[in-house]
N, C-alpha and C. Protein backbone atom coordinates (compact mmCIF):
# COMPACT_ATOMS: atom_id res chain seq x y z
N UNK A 1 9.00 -45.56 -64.47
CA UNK A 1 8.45 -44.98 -63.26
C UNK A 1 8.10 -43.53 -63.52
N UNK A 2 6.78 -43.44 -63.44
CA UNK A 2 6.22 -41.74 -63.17
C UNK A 2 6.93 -40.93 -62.07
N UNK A 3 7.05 -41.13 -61.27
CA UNK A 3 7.57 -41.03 -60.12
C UNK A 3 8.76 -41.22 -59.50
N UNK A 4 9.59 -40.00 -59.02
CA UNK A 4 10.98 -40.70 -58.61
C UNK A 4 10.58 -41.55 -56.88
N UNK A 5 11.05 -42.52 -56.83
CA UNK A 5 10.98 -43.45 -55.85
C UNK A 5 10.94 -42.77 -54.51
N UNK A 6 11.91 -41.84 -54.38
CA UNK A 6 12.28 -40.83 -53.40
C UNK A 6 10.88 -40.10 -52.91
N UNK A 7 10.67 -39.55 -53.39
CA UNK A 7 9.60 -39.08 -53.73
C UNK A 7 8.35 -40.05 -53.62
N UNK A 8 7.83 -41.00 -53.74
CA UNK A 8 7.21 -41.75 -53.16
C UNK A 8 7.15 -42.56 -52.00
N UNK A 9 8.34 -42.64 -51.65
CA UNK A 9 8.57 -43.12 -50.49
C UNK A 9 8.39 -41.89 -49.44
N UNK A 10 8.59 -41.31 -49.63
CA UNK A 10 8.30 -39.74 -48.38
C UNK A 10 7.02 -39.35 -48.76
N UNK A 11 5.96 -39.66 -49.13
CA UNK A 11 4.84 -39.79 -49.60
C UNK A 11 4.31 -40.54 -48.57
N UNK A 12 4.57 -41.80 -48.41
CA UNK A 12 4.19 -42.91 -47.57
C UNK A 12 4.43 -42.60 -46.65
N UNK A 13 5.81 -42.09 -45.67
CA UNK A 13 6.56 -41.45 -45.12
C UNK A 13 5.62 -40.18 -44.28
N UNK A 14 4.37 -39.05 -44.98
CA UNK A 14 3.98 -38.33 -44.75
C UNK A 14 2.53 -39.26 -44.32
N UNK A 15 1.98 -39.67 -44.58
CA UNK A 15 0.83 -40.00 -45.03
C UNK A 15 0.79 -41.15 -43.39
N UNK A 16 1.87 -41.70 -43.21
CA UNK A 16 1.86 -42.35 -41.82
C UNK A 16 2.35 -41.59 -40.70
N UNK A 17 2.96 -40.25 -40.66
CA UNK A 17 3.25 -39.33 -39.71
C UNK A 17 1.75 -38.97 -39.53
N UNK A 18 1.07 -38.58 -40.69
CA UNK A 18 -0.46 -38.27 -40.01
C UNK A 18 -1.41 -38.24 -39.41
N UNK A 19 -1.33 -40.07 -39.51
CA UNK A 19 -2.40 -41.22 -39.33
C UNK A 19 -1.68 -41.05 -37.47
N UNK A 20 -0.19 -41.11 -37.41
CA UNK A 20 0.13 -41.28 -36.23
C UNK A 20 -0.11 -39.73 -35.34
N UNK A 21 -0.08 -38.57 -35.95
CA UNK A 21 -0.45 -37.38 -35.09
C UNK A 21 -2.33 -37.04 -34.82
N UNK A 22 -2.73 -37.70 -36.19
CA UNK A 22 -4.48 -37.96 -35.64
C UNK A 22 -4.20 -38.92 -34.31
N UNK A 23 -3.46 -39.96 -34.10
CA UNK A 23 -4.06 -40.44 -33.23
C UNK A 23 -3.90 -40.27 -32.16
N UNK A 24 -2.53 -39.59 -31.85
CA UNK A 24 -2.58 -38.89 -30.86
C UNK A 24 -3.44 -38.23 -30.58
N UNK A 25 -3.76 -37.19 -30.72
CA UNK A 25 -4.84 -36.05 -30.71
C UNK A 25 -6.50 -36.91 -30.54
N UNK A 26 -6.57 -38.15 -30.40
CA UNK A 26 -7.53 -38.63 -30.17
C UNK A 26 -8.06 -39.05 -29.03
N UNK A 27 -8.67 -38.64 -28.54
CA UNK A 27 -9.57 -38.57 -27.20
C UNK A 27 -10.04 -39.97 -26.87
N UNK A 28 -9.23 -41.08 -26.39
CA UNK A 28 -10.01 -42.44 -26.85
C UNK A 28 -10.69 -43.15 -25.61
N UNK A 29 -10.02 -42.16 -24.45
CA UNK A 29 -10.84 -43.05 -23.42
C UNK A 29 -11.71 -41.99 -22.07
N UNK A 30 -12.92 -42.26 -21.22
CA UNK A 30 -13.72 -41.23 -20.84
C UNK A 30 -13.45 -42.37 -19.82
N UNK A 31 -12.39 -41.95 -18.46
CA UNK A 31 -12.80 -42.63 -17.18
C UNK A 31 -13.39 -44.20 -17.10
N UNK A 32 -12.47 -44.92 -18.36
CA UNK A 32 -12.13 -46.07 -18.45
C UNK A 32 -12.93 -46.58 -19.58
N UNK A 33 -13.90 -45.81 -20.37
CA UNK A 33 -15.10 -46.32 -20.73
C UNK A 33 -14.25 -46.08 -22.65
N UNK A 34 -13.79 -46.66 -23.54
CA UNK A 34 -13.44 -46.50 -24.61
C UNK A 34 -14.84 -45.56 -25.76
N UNK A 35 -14.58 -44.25 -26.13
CA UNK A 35 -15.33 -43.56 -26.89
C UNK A 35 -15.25 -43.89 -28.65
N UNK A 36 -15.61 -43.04 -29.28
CA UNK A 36 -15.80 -43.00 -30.15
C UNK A 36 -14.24 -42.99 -31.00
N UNK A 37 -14.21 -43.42 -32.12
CA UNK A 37 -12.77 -44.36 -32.95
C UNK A 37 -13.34 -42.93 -34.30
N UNK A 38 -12.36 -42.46 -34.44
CA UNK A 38 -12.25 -41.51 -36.01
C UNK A 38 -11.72 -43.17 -36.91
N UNK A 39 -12.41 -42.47 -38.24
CA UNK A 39 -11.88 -43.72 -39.28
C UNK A 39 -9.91 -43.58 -38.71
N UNK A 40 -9.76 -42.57 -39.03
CA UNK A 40 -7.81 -42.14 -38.86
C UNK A 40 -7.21 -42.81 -37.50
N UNK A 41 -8.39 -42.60 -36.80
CA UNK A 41 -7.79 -43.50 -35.57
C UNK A 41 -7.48 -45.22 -35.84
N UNK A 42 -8.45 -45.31 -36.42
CA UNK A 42 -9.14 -47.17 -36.22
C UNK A 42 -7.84 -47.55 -37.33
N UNK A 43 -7.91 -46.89 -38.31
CA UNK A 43 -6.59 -46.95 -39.19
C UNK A 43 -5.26 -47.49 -38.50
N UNK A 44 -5.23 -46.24 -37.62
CA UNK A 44 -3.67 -46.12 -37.33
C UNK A 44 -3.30 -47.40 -36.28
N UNK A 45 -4.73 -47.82 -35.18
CA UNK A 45 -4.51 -48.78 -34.36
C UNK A 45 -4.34 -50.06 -35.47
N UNK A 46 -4.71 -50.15 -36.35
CA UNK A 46 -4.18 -51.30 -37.42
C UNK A 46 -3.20 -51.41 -37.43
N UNK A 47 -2.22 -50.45 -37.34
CA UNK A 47 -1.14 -50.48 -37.89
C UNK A 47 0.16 -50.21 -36.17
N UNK A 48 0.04 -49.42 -36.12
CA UNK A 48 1.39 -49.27 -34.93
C UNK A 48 0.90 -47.79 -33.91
N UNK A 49 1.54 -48.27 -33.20
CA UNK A 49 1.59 -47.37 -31.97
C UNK A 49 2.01 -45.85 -32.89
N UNK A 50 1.77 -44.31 -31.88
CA UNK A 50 2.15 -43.56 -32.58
C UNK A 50 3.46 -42.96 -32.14
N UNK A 51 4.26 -43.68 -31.49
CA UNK A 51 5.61 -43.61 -30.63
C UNK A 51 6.33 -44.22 -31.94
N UNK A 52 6.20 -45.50 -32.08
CA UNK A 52 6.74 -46.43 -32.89
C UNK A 52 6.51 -45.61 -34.19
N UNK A 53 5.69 -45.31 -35.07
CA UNK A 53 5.64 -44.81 -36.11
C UNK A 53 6.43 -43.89 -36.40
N UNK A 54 6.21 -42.81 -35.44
CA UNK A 54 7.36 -41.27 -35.52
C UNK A 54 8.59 -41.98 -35.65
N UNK A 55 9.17 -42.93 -34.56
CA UNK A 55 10.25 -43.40 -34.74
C UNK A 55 10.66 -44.02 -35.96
N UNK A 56 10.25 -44.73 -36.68
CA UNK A 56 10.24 -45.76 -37.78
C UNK A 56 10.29 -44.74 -39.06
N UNK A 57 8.83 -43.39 -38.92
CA UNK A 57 9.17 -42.35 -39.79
C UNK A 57 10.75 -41.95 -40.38
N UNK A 58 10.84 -41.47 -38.79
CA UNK A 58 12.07 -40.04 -38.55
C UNK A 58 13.11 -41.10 -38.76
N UNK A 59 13.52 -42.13 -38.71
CA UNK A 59 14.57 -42.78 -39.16
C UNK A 59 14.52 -43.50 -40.87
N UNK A 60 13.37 -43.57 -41.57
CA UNK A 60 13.20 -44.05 -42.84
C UNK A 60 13.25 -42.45 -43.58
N UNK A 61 12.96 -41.82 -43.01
CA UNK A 61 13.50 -40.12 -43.73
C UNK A 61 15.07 -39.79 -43.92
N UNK A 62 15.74 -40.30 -42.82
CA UNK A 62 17.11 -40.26 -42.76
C UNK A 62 17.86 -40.81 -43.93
N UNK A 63 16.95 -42.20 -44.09
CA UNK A 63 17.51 -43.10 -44.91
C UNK A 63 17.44 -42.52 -46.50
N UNK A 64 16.33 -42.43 -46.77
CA UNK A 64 15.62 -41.48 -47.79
C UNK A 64 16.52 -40.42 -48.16
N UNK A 65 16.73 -39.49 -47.18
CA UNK A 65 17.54 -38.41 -47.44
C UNK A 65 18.78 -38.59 -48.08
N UNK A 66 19.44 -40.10 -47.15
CA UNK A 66 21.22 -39.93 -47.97
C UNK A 66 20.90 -40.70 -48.96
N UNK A 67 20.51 -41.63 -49.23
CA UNK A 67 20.40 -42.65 -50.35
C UNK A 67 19.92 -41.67 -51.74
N UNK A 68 20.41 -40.31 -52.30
CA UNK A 68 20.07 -39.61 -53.18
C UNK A 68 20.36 -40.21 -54.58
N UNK A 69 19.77 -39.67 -55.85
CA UNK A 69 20.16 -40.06 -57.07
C UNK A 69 21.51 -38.80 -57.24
N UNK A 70 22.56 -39.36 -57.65
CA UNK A 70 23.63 -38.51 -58.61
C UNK A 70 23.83 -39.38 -59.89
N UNK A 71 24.30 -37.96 -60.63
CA UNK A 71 24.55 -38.48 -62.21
C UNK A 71 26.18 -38.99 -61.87
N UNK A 72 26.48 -40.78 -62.25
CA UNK A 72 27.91 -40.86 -62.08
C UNK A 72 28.68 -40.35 -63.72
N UNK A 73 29.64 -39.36 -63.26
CA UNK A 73 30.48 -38.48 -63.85
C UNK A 73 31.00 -39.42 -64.43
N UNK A 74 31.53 -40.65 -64.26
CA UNK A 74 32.71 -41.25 -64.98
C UNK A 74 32.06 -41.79 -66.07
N UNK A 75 31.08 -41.98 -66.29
CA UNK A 75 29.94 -42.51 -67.63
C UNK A 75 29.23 -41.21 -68.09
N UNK A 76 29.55 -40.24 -67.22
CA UNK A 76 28.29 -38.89 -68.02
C UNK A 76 28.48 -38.84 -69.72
N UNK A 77 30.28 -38.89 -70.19
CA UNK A 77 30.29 -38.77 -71.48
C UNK A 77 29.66 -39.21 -72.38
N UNK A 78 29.49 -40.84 -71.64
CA UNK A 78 28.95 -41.71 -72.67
C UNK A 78 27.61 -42.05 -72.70
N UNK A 79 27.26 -41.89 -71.93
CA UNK A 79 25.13 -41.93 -71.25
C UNK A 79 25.07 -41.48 -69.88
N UNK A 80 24.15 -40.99 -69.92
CA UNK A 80 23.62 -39.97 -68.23
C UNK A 80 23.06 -41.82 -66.93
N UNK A 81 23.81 -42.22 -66.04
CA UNK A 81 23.56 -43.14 -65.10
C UNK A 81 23.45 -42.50 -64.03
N UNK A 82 22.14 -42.52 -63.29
CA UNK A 82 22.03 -42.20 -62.14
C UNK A 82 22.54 -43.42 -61.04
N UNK A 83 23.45 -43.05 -60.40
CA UNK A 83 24.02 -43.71 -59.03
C UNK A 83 23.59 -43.47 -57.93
N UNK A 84 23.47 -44.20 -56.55
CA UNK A 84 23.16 -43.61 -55.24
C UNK A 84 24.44 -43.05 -54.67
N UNK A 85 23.88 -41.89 -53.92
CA UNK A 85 25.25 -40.94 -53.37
C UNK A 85 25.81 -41.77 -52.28
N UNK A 86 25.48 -42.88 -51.83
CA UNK A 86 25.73 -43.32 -50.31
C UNK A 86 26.28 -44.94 -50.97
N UNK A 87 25.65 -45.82 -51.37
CA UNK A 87 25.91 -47.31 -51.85
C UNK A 87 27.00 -47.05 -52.90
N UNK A 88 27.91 -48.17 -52.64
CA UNK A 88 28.86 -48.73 -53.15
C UNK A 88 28.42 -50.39 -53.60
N UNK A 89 29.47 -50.91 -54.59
CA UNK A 89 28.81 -52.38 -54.50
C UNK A 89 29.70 -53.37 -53.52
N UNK A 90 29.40 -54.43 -53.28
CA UNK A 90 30.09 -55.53 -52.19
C UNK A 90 31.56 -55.21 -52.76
N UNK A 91 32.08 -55.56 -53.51
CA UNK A 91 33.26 -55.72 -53.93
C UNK A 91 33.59 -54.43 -53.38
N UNK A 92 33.22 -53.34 -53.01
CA UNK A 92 34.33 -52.21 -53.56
C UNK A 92 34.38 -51.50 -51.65
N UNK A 93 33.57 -52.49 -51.22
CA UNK A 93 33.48 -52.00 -49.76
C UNK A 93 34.97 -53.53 -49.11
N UNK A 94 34.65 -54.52 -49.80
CA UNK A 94 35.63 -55.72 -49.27
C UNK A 94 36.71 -54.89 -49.73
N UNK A 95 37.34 -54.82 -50.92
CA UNK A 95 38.95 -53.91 -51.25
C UNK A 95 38.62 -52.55 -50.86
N UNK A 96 38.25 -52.01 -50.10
CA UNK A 96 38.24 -50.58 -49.46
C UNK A 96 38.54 -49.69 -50.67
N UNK A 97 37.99 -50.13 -51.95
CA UNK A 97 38.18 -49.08 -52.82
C UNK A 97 37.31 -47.85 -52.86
N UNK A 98 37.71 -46.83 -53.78
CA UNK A 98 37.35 -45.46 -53.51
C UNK A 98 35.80 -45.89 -54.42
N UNK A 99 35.35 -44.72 -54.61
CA UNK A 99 34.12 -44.20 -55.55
C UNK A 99 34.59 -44.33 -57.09
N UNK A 100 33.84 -45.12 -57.83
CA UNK A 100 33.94 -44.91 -59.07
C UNK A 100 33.17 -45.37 -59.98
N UNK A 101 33.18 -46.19 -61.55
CA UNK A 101 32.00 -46.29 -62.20
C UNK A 101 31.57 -47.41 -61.62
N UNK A 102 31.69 -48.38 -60.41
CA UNK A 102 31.46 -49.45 -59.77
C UNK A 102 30.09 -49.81 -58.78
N UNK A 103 29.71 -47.81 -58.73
CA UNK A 103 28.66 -47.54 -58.51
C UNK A 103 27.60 -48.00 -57.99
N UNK A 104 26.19 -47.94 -57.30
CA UNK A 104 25.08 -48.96 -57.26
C UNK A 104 24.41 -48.15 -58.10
N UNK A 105 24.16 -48.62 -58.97
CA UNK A 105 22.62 -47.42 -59.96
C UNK A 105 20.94 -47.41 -58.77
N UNK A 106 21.07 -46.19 -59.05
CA UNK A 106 20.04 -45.42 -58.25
C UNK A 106 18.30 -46.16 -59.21
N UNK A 107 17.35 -46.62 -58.35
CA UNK A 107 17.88 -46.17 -56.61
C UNK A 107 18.09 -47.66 -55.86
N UNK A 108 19.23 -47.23 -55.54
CA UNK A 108 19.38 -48.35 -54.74
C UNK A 108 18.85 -49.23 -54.04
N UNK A 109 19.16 -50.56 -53.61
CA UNK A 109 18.79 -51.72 -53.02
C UNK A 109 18.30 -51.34 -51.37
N UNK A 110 19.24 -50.37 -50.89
CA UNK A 110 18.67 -50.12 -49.64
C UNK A 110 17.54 -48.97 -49.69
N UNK A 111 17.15 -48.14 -50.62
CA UNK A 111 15.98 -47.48 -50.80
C UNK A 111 14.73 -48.19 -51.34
N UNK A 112 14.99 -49.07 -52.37
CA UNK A 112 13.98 -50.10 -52.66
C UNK A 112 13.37 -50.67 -51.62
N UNK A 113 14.48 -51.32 -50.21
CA UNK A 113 14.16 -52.36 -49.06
C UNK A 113 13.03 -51.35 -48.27
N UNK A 114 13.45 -49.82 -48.15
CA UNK A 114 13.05 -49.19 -47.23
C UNK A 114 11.49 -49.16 -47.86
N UNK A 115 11.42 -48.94 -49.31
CA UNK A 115 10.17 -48.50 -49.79
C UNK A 115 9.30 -49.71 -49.90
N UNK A 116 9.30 -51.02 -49.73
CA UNK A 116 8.89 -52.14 -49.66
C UNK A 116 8.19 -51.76 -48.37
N UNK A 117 9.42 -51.77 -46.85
CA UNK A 117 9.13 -51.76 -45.99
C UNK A 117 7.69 -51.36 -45.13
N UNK A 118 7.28 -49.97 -46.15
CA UNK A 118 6.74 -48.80 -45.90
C UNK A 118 5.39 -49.06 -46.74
N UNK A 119 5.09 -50.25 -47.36
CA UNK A 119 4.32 -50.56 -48.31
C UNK A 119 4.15 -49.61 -49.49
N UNK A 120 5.22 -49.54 -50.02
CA UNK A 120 5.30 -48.71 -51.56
C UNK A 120 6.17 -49.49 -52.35
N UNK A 121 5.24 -49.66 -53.90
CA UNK A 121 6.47 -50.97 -54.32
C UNK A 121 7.37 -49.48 -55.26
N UNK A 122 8.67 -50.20 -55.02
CA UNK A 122 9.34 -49.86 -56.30
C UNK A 122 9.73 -49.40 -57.87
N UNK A 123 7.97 -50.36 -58.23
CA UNK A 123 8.28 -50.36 -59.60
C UNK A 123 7.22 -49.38 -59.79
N UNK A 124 5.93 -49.47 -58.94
CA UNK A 124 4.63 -49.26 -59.17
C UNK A 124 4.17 -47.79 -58.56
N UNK A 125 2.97 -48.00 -57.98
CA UNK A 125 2.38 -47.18 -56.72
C UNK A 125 2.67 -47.33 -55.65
N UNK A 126 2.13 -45.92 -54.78
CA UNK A 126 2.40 -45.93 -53.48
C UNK A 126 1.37 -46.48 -53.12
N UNK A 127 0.97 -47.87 -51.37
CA UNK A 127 0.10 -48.18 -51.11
C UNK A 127 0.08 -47.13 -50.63
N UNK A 128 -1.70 -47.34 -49.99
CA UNK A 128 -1.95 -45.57 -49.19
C UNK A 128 -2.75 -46.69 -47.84
């Protein structure tokens, strides 16, 4: 990956806050009579309301934000593994165990889901 995931995903993240503040700002109706559609508009009605979007944004940023890459310390000696600061694996959430090399390697399954979500693959490019 060229690209850290993070980083592409808040890409996508920006790029649909836009589409949703053009459309606000769009003048779409004259005393019932529907006017003229900006490409950014006609876009954004493809896709979602601009209530729903901000919302869907401002909460996939959240997600974004904690789901960070750290280097896990308990392997640094032996090779540099990036872990997510937030995911643990199944096992270690069922025995309420602590943090350790048990790790999820970054970036995690729930940042992958989010960046799917958002139409950005994982491995690849961001859709636009």
């Amino acid at each position: 990956m060229s690209e850290d995931l993070s980083t592409r995903v808040l890409a996508r993240i920006d790029h649909l806050e836009a589409l949703a503040r053009a459309a606000e700002e769009e003048d779409v109706a004259d005393s019932g009579m529907i006017r003229n559609f900006t490409s950014a508009y006609t876009e954004h009605i493809d896709t979602w309301d601009p209530a729903a979007v901000h919302t869907l944004t401002r909460n996939a940023r959240r997600i974004v934000d904690a789901h960070t890459a750290q280097v896990d310390m308990a392997l640094a000696v032996f090779q540099r593994r990036e872990v997510c600061a937030v995911c643990r694996t199944p096992e270690q959430w069922r025995e309420g165990q602590d943090w350790g090399s048990r790790r999820v390697t970054y970036p995690c399954p729930t940042l992958t889901d989010v960046a799917r979500m958002l139409g950005v693959d994982p491995e690849g490019a961001s859709a636009a």
